[in-house]
N, C-alpha and C. Protein backbone atom coordinates (compact mmCIF):
# COMPACT_ATOMS: atom_id res chain seq x y z
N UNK A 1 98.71 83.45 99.66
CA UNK A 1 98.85 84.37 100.78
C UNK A 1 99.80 85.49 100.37
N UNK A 2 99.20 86.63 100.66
CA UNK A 2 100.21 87.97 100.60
C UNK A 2 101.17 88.09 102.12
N UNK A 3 102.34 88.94 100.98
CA UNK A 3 102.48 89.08 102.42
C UNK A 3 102.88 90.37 102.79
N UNK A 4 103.49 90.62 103.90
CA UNK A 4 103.28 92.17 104.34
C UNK A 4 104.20 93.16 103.20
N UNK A 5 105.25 92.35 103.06
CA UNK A 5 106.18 93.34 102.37
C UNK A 5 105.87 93.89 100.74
N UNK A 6 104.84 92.26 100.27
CA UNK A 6 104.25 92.36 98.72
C UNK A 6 103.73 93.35 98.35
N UNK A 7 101.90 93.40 100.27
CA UNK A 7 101.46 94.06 100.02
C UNK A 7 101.74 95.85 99.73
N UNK A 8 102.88 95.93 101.14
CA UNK A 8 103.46 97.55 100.73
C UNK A 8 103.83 97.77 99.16
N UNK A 9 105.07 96.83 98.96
CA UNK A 9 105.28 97.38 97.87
C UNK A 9 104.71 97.62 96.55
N UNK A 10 103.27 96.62 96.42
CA UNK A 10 102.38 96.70 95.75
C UNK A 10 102.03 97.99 95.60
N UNK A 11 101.17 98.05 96.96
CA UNK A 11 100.58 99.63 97.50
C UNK A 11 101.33 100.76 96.97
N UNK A 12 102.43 100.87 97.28
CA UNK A 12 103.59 101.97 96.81
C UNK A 12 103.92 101.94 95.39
N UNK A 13 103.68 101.09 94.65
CA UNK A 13 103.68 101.20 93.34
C UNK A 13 102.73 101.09 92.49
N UNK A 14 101.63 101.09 92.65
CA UNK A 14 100.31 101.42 92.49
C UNK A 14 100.07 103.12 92.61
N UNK A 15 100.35 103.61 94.13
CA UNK A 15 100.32 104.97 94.62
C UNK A 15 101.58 105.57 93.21
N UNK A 16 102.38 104.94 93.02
CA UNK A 16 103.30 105.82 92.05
C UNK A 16 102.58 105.82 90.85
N UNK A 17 102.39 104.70 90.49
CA UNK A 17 101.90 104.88 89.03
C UNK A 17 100.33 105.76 89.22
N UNK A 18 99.51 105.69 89.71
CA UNK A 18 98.35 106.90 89.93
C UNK A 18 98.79 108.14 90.27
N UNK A 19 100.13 108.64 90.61
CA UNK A 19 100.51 109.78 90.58
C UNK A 19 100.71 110.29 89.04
N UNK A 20 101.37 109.56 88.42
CA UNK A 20 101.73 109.77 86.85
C UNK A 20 100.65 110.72 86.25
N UNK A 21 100.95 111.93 85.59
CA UNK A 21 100.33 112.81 85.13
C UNK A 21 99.64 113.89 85.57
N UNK A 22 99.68 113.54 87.22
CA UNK A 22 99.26 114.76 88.53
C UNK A 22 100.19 115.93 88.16
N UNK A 23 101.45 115.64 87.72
CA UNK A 23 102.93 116.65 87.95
C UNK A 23 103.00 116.68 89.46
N UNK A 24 103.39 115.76 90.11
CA UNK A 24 103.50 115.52 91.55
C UNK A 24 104.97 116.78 91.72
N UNK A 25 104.92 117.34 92.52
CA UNK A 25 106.22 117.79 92.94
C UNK A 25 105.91 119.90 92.23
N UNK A 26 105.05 119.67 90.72
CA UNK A 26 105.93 120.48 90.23
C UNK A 26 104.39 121.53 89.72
N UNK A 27 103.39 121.15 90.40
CA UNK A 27 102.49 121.63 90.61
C UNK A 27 102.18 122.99 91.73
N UNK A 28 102.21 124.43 91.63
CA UNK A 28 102.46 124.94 92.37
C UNK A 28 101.21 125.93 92.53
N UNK A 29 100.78 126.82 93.25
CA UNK A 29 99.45 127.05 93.61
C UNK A 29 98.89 127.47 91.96
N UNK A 30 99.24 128.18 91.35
CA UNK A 30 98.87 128.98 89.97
C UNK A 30 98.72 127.74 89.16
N UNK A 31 99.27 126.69 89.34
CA UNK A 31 98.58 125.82 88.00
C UNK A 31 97.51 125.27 88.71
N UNK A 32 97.48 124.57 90.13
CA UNK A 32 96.30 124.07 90.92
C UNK A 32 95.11 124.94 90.41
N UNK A 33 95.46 126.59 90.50
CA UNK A 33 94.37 127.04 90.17
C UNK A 33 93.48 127.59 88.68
N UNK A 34 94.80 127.32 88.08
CA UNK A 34 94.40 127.31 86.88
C UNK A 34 93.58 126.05 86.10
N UNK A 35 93.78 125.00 87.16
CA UNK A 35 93.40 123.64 86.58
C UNK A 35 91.96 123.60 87.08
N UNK A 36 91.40 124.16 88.46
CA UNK A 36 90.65 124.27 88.99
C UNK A 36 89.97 125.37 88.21
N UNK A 37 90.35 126.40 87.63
CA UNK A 37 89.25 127.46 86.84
C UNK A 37 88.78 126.61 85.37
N UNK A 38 89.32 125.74 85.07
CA UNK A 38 88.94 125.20 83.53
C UNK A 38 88.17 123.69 84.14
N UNK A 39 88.01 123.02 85.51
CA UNK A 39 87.35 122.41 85.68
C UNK A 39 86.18 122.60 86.49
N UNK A 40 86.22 124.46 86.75
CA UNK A 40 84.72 124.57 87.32
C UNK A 40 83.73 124.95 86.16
N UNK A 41 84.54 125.67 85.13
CA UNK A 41 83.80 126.09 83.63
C UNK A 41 83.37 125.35 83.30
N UNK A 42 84.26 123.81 82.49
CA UNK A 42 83.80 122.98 82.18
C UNK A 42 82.57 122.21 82.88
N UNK A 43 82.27 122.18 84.24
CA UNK A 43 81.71 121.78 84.98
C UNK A 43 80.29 122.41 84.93
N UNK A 44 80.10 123.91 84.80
CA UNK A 44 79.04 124.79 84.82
C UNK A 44 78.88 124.62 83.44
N UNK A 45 79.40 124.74 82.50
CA UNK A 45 78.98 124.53 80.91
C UNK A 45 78.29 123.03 80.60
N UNK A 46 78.84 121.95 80.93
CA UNK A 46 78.49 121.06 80.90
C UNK A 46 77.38 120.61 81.59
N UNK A 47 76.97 121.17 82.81
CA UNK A 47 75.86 120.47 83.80
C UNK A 47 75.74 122.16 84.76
N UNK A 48 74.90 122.48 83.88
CA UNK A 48 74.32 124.37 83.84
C UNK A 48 73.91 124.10 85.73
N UNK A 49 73.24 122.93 85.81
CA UNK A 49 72.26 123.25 87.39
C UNK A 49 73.46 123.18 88.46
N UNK A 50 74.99 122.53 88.08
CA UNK A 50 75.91 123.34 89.19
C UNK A 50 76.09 124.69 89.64
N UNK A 51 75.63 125.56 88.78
CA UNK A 51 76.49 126.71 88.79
C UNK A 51 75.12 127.29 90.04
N UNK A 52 73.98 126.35 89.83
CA UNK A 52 73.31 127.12 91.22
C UNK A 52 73.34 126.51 91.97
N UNK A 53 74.43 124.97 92.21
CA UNK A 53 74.71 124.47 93.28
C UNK A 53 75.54 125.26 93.92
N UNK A 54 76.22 125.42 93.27
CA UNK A 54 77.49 126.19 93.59
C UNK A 54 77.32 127.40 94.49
N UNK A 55 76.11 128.23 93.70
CA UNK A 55 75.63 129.24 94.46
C UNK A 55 75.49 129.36 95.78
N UNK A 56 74.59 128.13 96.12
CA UNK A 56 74.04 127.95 97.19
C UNK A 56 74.71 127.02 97.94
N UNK A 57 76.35 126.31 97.93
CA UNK A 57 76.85 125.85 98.76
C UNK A 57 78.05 126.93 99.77
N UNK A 58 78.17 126.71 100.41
CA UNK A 58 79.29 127.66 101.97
C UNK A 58 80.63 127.47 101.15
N UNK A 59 80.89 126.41 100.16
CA UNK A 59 82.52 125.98 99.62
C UNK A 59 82.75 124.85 98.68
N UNK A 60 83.30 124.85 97.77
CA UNK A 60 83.16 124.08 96.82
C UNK A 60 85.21 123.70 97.07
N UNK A 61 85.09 121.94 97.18
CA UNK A 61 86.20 121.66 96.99
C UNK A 61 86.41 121.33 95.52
N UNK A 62 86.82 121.67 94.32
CA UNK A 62 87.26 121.16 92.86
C UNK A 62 88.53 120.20 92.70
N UNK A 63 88.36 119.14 92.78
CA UNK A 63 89.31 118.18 91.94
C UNK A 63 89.51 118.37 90.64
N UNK A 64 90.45 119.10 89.79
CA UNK A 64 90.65 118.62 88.68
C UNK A 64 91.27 117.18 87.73
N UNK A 65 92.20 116.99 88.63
CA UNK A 65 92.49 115.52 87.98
C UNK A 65 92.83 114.63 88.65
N UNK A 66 92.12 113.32 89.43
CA UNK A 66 92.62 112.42 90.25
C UNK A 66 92.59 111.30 88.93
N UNK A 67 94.05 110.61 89.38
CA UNK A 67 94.93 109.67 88.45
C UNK A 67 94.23 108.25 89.49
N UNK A 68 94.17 107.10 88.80
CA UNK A 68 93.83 105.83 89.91
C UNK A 68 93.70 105.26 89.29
N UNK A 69 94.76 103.53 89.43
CA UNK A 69 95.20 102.68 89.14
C UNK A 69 95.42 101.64 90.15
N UNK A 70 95.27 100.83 89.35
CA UNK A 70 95.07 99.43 89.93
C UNK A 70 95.43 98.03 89.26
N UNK A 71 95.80 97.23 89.67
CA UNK A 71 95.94 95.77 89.84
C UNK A 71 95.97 94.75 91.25
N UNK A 72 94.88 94.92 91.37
CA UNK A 72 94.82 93.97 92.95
C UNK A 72 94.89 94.64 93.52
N UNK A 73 95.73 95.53 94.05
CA UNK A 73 95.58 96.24 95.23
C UNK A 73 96.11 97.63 93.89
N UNK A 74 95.17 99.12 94.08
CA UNK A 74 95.33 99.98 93.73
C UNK A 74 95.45 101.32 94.95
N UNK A 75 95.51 102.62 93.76
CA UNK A 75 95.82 103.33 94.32
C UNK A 75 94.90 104.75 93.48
N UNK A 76 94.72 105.88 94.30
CA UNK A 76 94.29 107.63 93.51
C UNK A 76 95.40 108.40 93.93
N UNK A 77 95.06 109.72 93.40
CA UNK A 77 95.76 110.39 93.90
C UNK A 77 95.28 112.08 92.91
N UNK A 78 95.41 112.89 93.99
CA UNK A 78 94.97 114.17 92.93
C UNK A 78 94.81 115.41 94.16
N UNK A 79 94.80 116.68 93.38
CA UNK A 79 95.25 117.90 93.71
C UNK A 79 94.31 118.99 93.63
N UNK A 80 93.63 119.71 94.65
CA UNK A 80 92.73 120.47 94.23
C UNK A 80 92.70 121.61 95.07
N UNK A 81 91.49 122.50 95.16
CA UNK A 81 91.35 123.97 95.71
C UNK A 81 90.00 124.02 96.17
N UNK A 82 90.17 123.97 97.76
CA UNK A 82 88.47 124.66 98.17
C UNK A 82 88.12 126.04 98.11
N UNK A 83 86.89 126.56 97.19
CA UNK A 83 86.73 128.08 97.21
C UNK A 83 85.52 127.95 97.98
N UNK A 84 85.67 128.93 98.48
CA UNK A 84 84.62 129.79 99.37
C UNK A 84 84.33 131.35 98.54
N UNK A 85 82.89 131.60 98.14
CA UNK A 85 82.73 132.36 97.13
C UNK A 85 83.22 132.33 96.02
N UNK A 86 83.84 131.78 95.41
CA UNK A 86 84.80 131.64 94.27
C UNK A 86 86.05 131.83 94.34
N UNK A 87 86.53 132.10 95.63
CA UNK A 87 87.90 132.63 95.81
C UNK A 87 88.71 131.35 96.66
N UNK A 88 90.02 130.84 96.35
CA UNK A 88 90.56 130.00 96.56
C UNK A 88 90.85 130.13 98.07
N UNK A 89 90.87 129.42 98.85
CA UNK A 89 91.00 129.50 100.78
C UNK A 89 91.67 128.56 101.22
N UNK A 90 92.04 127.21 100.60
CA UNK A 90 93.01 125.95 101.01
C UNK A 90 93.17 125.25 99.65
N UNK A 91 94.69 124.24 99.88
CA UNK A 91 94.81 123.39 98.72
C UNK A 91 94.58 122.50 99.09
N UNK A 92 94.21 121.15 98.61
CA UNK A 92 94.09 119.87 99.21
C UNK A 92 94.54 118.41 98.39
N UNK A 93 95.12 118.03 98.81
CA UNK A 93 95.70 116.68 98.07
C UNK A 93 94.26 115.55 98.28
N UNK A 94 94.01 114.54 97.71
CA UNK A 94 92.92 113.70 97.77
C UNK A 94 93.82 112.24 97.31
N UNK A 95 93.57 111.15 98.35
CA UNK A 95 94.46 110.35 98.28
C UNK A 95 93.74 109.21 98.72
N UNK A 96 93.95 107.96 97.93
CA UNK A 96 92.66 106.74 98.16
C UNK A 96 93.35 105.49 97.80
N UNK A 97 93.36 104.77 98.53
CA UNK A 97 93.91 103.29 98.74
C UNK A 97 92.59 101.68 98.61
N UNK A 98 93.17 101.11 97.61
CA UNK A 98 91.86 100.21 97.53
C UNK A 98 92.56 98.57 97.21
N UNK A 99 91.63 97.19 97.91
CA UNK A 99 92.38 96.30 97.51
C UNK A 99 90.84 95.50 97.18
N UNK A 100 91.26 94.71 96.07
CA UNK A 100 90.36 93.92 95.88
C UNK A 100 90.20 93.62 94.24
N UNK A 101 89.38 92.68 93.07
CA UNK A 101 89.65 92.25 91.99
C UNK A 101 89.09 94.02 91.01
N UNK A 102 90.80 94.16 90.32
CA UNK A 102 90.71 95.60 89.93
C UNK A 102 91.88 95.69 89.32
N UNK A 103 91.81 96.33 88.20
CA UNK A 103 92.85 95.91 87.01
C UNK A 103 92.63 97.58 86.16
N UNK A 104 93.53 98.23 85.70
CA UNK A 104 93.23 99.13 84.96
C UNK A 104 94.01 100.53 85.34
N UNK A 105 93.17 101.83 84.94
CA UNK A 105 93.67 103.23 85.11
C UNK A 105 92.86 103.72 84.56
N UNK A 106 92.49 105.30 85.14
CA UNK A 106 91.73 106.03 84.89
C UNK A 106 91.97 107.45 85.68
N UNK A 107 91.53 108.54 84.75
CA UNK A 107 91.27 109.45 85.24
C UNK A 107 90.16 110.53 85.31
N UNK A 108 89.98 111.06 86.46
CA UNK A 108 88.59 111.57 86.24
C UNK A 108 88.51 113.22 87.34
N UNK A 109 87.47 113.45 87.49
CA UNK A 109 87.65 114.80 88.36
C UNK A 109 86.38 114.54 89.09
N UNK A 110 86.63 115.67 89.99
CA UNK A 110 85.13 115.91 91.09
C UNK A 110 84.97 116.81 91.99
N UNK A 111 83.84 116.96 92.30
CA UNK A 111 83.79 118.43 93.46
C UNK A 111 82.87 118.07 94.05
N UNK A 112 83.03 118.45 95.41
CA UNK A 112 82.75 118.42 96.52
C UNK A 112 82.07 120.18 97.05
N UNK A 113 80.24 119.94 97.39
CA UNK A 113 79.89 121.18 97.69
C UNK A 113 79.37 121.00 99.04
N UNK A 114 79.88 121.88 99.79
CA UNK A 114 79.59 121.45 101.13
C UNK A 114 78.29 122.43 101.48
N UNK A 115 77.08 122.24 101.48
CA UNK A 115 76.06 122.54 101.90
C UNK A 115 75.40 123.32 103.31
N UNK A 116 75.99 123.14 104.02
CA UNK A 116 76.23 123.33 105.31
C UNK A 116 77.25 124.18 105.70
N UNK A 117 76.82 125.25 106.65
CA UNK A 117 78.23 125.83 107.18
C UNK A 117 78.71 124.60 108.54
N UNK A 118 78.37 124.17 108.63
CA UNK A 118 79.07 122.97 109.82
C UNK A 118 79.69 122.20 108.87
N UNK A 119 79.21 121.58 107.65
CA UNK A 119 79.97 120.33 107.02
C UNK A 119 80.95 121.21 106.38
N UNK A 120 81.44 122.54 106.03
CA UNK A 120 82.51 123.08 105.61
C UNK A 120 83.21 123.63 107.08
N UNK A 121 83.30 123.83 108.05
CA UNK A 121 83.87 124.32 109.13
C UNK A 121 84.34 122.47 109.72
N UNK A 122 83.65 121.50 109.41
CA UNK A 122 84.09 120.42 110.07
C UNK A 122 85.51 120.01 109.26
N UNK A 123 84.96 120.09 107.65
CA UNK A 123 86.29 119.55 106.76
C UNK A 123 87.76 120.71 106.90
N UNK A 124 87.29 121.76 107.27
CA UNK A 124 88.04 123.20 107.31
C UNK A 124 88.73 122.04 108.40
N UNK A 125 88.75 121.97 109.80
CA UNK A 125 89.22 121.47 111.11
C UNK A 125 89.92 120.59 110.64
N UNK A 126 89.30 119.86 110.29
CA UNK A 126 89.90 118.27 110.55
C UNK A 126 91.79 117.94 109.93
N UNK A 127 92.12 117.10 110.38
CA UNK A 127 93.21 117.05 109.88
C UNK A 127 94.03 116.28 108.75
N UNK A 128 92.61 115.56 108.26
CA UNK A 128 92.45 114.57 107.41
C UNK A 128 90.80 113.97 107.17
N UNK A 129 90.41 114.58 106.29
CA UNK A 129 88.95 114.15 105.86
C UNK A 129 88.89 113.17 104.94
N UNK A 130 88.32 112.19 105.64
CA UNK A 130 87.91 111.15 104.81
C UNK A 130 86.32 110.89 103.93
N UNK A 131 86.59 110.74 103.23
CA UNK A 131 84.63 110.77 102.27
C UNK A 131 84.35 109.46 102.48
N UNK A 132 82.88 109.54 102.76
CA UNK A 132 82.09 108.27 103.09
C UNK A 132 80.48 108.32 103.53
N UNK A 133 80.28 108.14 104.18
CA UNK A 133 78.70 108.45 104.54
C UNK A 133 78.60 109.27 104.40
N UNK A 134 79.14 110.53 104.69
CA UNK A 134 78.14 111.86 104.88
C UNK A 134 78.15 112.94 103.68
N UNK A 135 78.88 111.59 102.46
CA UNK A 135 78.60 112.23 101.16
C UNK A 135 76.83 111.64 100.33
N UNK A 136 76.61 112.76 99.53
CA UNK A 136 75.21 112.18 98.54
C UNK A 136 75.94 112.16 97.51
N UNK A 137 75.94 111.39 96.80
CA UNK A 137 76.68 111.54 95.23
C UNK A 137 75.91 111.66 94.32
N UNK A 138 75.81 112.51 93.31
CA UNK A 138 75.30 112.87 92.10
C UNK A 138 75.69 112.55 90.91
N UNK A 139 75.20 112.21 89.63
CA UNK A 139 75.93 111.62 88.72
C UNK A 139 75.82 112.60 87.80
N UNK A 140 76.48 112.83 86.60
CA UNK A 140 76.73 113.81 85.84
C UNK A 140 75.25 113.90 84.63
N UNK A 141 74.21 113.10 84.93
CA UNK A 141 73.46 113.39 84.20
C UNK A 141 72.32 113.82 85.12
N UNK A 142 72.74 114.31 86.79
CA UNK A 142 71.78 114.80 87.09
C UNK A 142 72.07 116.59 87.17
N UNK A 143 73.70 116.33 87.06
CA UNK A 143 74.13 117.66 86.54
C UNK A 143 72.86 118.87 85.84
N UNK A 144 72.36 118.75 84.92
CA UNK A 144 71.26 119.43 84.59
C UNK A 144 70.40 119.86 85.53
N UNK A 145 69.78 119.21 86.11
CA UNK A 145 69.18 119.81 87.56
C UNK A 145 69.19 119.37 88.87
N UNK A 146 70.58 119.80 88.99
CA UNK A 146 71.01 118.90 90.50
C UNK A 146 70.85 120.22 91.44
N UNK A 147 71.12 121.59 90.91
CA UNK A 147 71.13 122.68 91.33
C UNK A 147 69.62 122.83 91.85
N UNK A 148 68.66 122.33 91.38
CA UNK A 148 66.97 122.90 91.28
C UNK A 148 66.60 121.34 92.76
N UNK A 149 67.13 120.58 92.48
CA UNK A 149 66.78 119.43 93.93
C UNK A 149 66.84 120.53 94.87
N UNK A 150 66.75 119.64 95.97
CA UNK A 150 66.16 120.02 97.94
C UNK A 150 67.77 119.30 97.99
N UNK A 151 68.45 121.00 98.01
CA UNK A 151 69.71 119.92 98.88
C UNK A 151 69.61 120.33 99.86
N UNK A 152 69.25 121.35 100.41
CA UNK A 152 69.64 122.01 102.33
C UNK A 152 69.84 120.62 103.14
N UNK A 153 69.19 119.32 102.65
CA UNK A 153 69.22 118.39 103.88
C UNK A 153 70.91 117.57 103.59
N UNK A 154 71.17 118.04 102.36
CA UNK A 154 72.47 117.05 102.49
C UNK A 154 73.90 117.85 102.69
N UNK A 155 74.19 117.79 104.14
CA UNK A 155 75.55 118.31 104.10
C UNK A 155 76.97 118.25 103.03
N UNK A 156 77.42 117.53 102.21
CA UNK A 156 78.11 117.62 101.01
C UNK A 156 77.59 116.60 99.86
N UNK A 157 77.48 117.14 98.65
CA UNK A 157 76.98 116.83 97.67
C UNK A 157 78.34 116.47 96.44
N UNK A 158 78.81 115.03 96.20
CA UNK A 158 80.59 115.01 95.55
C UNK A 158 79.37 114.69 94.07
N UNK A 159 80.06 115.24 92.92
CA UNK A 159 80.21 114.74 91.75
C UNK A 159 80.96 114.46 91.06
N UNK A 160 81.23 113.34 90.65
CA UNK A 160 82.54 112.61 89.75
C UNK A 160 82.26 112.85 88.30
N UNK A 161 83.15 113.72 87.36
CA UNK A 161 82.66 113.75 86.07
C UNK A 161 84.10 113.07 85.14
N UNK A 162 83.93 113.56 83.77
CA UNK A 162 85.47 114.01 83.18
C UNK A 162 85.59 112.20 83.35
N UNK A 163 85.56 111.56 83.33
CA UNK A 163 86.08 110.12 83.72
C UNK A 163 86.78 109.74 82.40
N UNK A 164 87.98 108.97 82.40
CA UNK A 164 88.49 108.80 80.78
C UNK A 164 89.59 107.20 81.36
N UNK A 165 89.30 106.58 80.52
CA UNK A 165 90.64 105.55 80.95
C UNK A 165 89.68 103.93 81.09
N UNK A 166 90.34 102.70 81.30
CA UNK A 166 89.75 101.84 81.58
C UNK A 166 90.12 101.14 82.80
N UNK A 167 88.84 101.29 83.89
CA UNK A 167 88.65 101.17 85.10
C UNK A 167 87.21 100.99 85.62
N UNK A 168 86.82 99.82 86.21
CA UNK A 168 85.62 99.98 86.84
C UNK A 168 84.87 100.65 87.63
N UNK A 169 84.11 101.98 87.64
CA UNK A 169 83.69 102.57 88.61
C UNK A 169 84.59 103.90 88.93
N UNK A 170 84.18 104.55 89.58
CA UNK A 170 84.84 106.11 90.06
C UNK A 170 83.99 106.45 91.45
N UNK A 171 84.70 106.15 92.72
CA UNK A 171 83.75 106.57 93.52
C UNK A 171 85.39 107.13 94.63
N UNK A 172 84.53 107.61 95.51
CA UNK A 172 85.30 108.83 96.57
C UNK A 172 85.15 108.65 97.82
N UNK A 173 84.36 107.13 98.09
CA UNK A 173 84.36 106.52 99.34
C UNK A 173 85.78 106.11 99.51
N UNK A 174 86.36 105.96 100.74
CA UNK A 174 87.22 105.77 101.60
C UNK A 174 88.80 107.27 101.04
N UNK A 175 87.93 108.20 100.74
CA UNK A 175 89.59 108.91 100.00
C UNK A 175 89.37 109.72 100.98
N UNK A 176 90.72 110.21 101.00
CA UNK A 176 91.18 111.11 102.42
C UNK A 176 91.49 112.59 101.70
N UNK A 177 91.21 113.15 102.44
CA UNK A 177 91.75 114.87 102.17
C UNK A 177 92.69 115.01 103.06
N UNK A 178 93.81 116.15 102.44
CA UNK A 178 94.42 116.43 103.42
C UNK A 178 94.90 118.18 103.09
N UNK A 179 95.14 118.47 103.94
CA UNK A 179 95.52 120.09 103.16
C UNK A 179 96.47 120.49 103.13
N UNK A 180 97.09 121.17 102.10
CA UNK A 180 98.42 120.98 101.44
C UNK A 180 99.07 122.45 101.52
N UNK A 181 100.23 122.55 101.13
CA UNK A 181 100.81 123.89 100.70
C UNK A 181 101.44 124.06 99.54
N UNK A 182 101.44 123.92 98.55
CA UNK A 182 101.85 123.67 96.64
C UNK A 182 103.10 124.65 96.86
């Protein structure tokens, strides 16, 4: 049996160590966005049919580097920029709590294209967006022609790429957005 205090402090030190290598604290809008211009390149160079996702989405949120670690009960954590046209409009922290058999670290990136002017005016509002159903997820080898699919029907489209580290899986169900000021 766990118990309440294990589990926090677990939690909280999990959340620390997945911060490690974010530069928590010392990250300020110009590197966010500098991190965010070398992970939308990389992103369009690597998987060409984004760059007409991109086109054709209302706002692209870019994760460049979410950190996430685990032992039994883990933790994410990571820093990014929603553009609208290409031009930066909010910062957003992305923050994800997980318990269950999970051992490891990893880091990876992802973006979020919101398809819809409602599914970008809803995440714009909210005061904390959480990902879950009303994401489609794409995998980086559909990257090539993910741009040329029928997305109009899917209000946000997340792709997880960049993945490096040893950890089972990379997914963006239950992570929260929140919007930040660097």
């Amino acid at each position: 049996m766990i118990s309440r205090r294990t589990l926090i402090g677990s939690a909280g030190a999990a959340l620390a160590l997945s911060a490690c290598g974010n530069g928590i604290g010392s990250n300020g809008a110009a590197m966010i966005d500098a991190r965010v211009d070398e992970t939308r390149n990389y992103l369009f160079g690597q998987y060409p049919g984004t760059r007409d996702l991109a086109g054709k989405a209302f706002g692209v949120l870019y994760m460049p580097l979410v950190t996430e670690a685990g032992f039994g009960i883990g933790g994410a954590f990571g820093r990014g920029a929603l553009r609208i046209n290409d031009v930066t409009v909010d910062y957003y922290s992305a923050a994800k709590a997980s318990v269950g058999f999970q051992i490891g670290a990893q880091q990876y990136a992802h973006a979020l294209f919101f398809m819809t002017e409602s599914a970008l005016a809803d995440f714009r509002r909210s005061q904390g967006w959480a990902a879950g159903a009303d994401l489609k997820y794409a995998t980086p080898e559909q990257g090539a022609s993910i741009g040329k699919d029928t997305t109009e029907m899917d209000p946000v489209i997340a792709l997880v790429f960049g993945q490096a580290g040893l950890i089972a899986g990379a997914t963006l169900s239950g992570t929260k957005y929140t919007r930040i000021i660097p």
